[in-house]
C-alpha atoms as a PDB file:
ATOM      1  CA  UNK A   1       5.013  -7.714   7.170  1.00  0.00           C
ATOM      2  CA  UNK A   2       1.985  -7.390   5.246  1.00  0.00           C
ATOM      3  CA  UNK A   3      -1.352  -8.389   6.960  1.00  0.00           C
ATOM      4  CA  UNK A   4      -3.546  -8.995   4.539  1.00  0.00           C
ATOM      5  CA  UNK A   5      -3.394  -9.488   0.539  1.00  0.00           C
ATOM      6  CA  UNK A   6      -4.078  -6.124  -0.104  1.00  0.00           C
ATOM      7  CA  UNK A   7      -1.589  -4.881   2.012  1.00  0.00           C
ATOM      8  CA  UNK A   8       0.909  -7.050   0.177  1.00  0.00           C
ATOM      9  CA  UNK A   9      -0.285  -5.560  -3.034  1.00  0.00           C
ATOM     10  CA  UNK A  10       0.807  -2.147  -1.875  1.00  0.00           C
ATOM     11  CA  UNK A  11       4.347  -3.423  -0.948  1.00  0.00           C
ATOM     12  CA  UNK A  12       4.360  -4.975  -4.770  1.00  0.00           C
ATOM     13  CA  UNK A  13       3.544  -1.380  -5.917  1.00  0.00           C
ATOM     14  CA  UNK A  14       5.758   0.449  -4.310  1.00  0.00           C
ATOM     15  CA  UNK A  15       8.206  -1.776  -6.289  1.00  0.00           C
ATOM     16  CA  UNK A  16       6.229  -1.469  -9.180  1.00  0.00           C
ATOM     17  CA  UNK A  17       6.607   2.278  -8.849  1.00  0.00           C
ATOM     18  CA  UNK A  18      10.117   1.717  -8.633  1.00  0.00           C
ATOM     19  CA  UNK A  19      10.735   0.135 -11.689  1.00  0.00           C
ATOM     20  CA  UNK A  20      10.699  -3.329 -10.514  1.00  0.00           C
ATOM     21  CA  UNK A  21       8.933  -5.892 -11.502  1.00  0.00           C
ATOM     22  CA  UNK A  22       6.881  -8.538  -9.528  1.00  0.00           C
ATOM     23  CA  UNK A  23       4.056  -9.762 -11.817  1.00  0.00           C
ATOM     24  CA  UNK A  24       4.749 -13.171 -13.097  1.00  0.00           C
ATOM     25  CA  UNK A  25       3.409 -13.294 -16.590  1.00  0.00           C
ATOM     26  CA  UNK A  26       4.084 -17.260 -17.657  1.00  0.00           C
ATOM     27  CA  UNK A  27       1.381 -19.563 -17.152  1.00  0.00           C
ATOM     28  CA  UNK A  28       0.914 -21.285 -13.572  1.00  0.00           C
ATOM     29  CA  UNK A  29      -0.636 -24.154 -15.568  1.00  0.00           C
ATOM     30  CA  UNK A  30      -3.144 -26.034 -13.894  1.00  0.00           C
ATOM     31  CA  UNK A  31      -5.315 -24.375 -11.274  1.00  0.00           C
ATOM     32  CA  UNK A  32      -8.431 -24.323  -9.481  1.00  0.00           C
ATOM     33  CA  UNK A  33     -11.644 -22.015 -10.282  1.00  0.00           C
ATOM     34  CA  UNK A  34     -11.445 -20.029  -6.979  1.00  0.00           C
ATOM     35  CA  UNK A  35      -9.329 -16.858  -7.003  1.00  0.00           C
ATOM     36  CA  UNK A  36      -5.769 -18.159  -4.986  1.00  0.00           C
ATOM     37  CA  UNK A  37      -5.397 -14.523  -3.182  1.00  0.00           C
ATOM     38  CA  UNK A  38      -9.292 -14.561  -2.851  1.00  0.00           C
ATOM     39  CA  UNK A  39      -9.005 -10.963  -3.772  1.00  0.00           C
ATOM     40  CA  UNK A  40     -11.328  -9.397  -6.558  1.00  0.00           C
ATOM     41  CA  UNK A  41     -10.203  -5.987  -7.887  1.00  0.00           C
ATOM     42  CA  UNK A  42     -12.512  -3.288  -9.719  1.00  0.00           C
ATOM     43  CA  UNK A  43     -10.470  -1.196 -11.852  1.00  0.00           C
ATOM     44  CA  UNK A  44     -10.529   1.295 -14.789  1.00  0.00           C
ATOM     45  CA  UNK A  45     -10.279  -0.001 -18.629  1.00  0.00           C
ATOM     46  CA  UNK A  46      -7.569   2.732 -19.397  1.00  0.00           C
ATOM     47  CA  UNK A  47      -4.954   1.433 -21.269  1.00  0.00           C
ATOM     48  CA  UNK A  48      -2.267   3.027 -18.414  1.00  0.00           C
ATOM     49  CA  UNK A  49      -3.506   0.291 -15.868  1.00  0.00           C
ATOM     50  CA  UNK A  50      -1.734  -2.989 -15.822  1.00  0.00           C
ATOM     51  CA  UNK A  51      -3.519  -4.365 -13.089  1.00  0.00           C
ATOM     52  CA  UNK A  52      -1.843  -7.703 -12.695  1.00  0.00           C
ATOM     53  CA  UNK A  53       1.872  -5.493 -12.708  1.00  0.00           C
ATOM     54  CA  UNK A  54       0.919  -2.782 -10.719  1.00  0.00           C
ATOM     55  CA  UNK A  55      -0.349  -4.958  -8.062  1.00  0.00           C
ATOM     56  CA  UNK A  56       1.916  -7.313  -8.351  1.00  0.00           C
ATOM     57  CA  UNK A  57      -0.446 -10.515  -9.225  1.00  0.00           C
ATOM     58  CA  UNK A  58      -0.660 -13.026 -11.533  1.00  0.00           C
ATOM     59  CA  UNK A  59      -3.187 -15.545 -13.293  1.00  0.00           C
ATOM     60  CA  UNK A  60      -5.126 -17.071 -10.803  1.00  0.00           C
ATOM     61  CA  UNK A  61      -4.294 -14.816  -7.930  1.00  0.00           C
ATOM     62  CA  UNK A  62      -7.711 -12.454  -8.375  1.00  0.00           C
ATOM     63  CA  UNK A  63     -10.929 -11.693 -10.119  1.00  0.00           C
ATOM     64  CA  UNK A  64     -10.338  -8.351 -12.391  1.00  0.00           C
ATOM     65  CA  UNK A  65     -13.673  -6.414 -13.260  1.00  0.00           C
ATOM     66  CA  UNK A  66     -12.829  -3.569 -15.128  1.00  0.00           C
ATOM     67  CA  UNK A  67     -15.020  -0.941 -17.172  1.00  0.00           C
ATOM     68  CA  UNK A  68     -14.707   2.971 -18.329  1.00  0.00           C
ATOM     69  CA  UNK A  69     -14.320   4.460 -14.935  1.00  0.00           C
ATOM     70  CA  UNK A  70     -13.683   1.384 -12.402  1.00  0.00           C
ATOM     71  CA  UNK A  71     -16.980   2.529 -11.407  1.00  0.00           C
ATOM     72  CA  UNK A  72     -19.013   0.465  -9.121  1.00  0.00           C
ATOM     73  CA  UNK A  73     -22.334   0.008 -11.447  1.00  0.00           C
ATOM     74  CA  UNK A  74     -25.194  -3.022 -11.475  1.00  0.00           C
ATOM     75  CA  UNK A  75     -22.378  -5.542 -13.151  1.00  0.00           C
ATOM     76  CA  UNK A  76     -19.943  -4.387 -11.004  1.00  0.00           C
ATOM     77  CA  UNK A  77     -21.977  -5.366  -7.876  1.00  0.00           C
ATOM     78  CA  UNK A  78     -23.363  -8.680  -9.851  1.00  0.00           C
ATOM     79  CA  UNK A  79     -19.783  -9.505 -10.323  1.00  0.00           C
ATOM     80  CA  UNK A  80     -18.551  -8.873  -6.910  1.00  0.00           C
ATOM     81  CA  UNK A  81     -21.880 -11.065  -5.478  1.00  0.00           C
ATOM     82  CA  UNK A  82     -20.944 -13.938  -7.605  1.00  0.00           C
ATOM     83  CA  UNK A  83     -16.939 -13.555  -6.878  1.00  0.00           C
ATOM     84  CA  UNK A  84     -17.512 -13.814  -3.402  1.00  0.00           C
ATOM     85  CA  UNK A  85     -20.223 -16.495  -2.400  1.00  0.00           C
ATOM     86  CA  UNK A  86     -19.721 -18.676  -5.256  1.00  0.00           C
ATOM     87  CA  UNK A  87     -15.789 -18.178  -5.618  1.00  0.00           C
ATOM     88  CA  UNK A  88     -14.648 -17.658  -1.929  1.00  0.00           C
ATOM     89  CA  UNK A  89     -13.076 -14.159  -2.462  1.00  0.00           C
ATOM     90  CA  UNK A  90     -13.021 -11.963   0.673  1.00  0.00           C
ATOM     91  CA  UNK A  91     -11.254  -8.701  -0.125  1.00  0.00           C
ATOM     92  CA  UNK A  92     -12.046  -5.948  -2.746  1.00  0.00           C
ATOM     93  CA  UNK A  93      -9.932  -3.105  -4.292  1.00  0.00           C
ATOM     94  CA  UNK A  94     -11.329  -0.226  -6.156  1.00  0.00           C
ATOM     95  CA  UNK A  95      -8.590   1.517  -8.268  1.00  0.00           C
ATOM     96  CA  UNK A  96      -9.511   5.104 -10.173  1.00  0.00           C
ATOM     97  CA  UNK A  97      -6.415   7.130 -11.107  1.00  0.00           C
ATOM     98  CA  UNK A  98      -5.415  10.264 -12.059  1.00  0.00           C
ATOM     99  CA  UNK A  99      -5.777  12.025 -15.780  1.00  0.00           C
ATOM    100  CA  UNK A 100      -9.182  10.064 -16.444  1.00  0.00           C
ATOM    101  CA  UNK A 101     -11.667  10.245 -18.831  1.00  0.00           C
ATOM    102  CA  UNK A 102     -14.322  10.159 -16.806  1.00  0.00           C
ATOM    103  CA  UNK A 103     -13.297  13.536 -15.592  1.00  0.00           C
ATOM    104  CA  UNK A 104     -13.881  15.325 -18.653  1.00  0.00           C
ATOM    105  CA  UNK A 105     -17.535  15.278 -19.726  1.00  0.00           C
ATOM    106  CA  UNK A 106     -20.949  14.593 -18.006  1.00  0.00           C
ATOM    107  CA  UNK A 107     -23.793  11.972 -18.407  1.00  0.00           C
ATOM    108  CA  UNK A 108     -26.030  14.970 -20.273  1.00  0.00           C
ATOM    109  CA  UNK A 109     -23.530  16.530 -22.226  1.00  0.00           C
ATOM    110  CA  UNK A 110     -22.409  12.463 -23.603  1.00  0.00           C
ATOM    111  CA  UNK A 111     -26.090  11.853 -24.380  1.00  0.00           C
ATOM    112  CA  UNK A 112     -26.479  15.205 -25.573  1.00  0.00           C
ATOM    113  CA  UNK A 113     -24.141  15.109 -28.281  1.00  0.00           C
ATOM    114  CA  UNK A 114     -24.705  11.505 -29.209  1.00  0.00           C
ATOM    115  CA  UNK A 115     -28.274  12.732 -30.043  1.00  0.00           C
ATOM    116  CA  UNK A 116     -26.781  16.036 -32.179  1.00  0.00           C
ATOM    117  CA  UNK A 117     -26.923  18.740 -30.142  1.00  0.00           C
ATOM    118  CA  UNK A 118     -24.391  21.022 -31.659  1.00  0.00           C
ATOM    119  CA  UNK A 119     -23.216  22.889 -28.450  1.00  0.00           C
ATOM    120  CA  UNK A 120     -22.272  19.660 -26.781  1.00  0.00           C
ATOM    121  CA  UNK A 121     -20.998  18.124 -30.010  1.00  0.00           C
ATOM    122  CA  UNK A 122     -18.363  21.411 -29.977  1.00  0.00           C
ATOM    123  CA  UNK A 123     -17.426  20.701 -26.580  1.00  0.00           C
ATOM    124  CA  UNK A 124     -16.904  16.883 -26.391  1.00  0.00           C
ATOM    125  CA  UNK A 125     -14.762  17.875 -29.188  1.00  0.00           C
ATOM    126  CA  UNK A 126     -12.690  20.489 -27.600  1.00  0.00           C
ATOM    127  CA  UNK A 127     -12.527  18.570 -24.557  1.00  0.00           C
ATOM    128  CA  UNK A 128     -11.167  15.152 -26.290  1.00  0.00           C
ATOM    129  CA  UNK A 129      -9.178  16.550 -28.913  1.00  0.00           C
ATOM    130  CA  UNK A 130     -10.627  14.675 -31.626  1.00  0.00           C
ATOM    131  CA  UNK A 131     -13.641  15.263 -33.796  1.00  0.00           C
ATOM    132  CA  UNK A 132     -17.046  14.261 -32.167  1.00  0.00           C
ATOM    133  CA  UNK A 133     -19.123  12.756 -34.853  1.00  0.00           C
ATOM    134  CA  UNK A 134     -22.728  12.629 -33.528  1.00  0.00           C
ATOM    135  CA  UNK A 135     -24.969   9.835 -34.231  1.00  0.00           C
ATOM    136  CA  UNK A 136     -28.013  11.556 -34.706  1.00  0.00           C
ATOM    137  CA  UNK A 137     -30.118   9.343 -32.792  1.00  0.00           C
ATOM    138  CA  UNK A 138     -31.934   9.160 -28.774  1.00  0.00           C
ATOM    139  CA  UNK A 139     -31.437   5.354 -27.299  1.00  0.00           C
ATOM    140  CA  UNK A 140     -32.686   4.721 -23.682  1.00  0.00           C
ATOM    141  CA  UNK A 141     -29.627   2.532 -23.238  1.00  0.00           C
ATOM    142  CA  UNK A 142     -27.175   2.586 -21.526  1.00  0.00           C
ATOM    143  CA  UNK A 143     -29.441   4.590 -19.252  1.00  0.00           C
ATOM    144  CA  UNK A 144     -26.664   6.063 -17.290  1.00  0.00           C
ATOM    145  CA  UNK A 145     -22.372   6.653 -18.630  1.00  0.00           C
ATOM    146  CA  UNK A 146     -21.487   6.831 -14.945  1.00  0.00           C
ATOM    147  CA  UNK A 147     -19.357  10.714 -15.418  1.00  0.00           C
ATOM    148  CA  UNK A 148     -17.730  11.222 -12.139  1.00  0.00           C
ATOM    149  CA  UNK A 149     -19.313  14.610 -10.201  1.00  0.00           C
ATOM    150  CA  UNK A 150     -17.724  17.820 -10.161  1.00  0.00           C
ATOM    151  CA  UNK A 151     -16.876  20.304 -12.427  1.00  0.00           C
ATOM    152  CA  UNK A 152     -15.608  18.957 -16.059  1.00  0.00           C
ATOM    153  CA  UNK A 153     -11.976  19.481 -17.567  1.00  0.00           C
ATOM    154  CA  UNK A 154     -10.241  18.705 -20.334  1.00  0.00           C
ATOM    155  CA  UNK A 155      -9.337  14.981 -21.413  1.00  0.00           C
ATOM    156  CA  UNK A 156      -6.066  13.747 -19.710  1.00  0.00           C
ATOM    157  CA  UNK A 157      -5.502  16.794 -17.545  1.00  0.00           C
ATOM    158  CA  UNK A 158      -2.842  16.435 -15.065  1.00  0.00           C
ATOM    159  CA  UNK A 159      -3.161  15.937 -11.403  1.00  0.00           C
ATOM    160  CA  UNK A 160      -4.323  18.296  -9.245  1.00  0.00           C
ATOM    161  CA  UNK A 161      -6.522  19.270  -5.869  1.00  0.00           C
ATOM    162  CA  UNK A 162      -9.733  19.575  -7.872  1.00  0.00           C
ATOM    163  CA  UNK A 163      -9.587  16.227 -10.070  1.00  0.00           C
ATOM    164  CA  UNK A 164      -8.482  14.371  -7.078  1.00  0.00           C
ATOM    165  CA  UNK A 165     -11.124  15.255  -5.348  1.00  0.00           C
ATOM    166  CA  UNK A 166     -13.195  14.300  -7.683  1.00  0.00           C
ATOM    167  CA  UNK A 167     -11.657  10.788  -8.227  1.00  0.00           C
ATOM    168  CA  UNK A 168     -11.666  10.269  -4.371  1.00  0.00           C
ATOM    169  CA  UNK A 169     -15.281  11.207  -4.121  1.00  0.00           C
ATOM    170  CA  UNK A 170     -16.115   8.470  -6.428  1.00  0.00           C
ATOM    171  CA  UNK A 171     -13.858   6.033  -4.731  1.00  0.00           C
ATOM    172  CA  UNK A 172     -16.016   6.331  -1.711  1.00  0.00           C
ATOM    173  CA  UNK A 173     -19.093   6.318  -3.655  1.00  0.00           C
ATOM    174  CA  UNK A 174     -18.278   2.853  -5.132  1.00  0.00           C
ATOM    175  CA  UNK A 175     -17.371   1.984  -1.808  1.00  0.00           C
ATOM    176  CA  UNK A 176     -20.404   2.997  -0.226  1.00  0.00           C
ATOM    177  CA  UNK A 177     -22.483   1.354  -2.724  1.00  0.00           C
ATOM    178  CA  UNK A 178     -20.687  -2.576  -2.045  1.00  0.00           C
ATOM    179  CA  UNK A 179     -20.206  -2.141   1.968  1.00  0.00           C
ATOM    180  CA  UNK A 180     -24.272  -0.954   2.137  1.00  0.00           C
ATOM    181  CA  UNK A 181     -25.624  -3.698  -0.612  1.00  0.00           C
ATOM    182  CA  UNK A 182     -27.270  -6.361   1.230  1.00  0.00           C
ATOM    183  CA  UNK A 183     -26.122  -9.506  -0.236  1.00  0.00           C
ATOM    184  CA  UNK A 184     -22.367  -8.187   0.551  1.00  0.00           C
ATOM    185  CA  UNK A 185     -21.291  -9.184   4.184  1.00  0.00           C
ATOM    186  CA  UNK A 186     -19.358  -6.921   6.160  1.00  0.00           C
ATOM    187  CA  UNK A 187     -18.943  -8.585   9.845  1.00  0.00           C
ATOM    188  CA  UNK A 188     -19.369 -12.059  10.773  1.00  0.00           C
ATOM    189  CA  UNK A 189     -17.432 -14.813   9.245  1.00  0.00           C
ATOM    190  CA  UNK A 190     -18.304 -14.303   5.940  1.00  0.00           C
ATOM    191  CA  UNK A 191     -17.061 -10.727   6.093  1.00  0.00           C
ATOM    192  CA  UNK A 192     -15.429  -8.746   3.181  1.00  0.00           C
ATOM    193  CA  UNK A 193     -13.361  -5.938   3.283  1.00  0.00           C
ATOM    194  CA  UNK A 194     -13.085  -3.584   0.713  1.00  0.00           C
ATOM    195  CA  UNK A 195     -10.187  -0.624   0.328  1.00  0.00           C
ATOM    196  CA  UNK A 196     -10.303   2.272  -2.408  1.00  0.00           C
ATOM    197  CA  UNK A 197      -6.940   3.775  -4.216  1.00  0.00           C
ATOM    198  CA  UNK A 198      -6.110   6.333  -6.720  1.00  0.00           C
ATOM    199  CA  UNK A 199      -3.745   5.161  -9.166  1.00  0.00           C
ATOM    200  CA  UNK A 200      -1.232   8.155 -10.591  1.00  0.00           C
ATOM    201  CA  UNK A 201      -0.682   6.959 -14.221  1.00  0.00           C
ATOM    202  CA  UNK A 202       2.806   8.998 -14.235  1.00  0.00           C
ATOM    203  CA  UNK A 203       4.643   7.925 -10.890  1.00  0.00           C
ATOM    204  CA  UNK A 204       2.552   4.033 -10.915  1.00  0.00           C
ATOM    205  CA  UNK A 205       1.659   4.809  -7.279  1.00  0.00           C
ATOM    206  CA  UNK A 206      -1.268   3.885  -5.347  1.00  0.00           C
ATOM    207  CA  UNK A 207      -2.857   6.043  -3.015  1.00  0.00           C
ATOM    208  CA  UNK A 208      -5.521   5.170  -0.396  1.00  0.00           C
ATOM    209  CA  UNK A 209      -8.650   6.805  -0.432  1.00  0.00           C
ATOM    210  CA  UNK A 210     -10.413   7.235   2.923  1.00  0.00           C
ATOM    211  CA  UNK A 211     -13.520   5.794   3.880  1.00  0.00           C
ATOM    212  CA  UNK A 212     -16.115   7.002   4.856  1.00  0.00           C
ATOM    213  CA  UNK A 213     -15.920  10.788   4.035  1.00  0.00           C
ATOM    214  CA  UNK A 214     -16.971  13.382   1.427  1.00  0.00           C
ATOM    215  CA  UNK A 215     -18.572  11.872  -1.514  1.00  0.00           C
ATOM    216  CA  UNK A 216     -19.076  15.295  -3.845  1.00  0.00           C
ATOM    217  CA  UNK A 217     -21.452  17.527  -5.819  1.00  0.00           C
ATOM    218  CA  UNK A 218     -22.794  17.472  -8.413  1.00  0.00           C
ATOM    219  CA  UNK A 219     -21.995  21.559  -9.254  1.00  0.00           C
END
């Protein structure tokens, strides 16, 4: 029996994986403000990642904050402050998975060829596959694209020791950064708990990411 609503997630993926489904996509009609599951998930924008199937939820059952990495950034943490002590949520998942873009270009080379350096204009190119068209201008925002550390490959390479790695180390980096912030409680009634996962895009399994442990390089 599962213990907690993330554990019972994992059950619904392994079915997920499976083939089966367990999301329940009609509307619930009527229901309250507050998160049912009082679970809030932080999750990649990829177009792979059907949150709601792959974990088995539906509307109502969980806040969803998702952005180009699942990375856990200023609005992430804003989000997750506001989920929990204004909306009674009181778990946390953190889903990266495998083949991502984040893997395949760094904050400097982005910003780089968005300002027209030719060199990294050639390789955001060869590493997406498409033509980079530069804009030709420096902007101080966003100050930071988040790139996860480690050595870059090229877009939507398959799975292997290296890029897991990589996606693990920022799993525990996002992680790190809600269990440590201050206005996120960890013990005491009030407690959350927060889990991390790898998602594999071509099996639609989860995979737990432990905590605490290596969190990378950035060579």
């Amino acid at each position: 029996m599962a213990n907690t609503i993330t554990d019972r997630c994992l059950e619904n993926n392994q079915q997920y994986a499976k083939g089966q489904s367990v999301h329940e996509s009609s509307h619930p009609g009527k229901q309250p403000i507050q998160p049912t599951q009082r679970l809030a998930v932080v999750a990649c924008m990829d177009a792979r990642l059907d949150v709601e199937d792959l974990l088995g939820i539906k509307t109502g059952d969980a806040h969803i904050i998702r952005n180009a990495g699942g990375v856990v950034t200023e609005d992430t943490i804003r989000c997750l402050i506001i989920s929990h002590h204004l909306l009674n949520t009181n778990e946390i998942i953190l889903i990266h998975h495998t083949r991502c873009g984040m893997l395949a270009f760094t904050d400097d080379l982005l910003k780089a060829g968005l300002e027209g350096d030719e060199g990294a204009e050639t390789l955001l190119g060869q590493a997406t596959g498409r033509s980079f068209v530069s804009c030709q201008k420096s902007s101080a925002m966003p100050s930071a694209f988040h790139a996860f550390r480690g050595q870059i490959e090229p877009l939507d390479s398959p799975r292997d020791e290296m890029n897991t790695k990589r996606l693990e180390w920022d799993v525990r980096r996002g992680m790190s950064s809600i269990l440590n912030h201050p206005w996120v409680p960890t013990s005491g009634s009030d407690a959350v708990t927060v889990r991390g996962f790898i998602y594999d895009v071509d099996t639609g399994k989860l995979d737990e990411v432990s905590y605490p442990g290596d969190m990378g390089s950035i060579g």
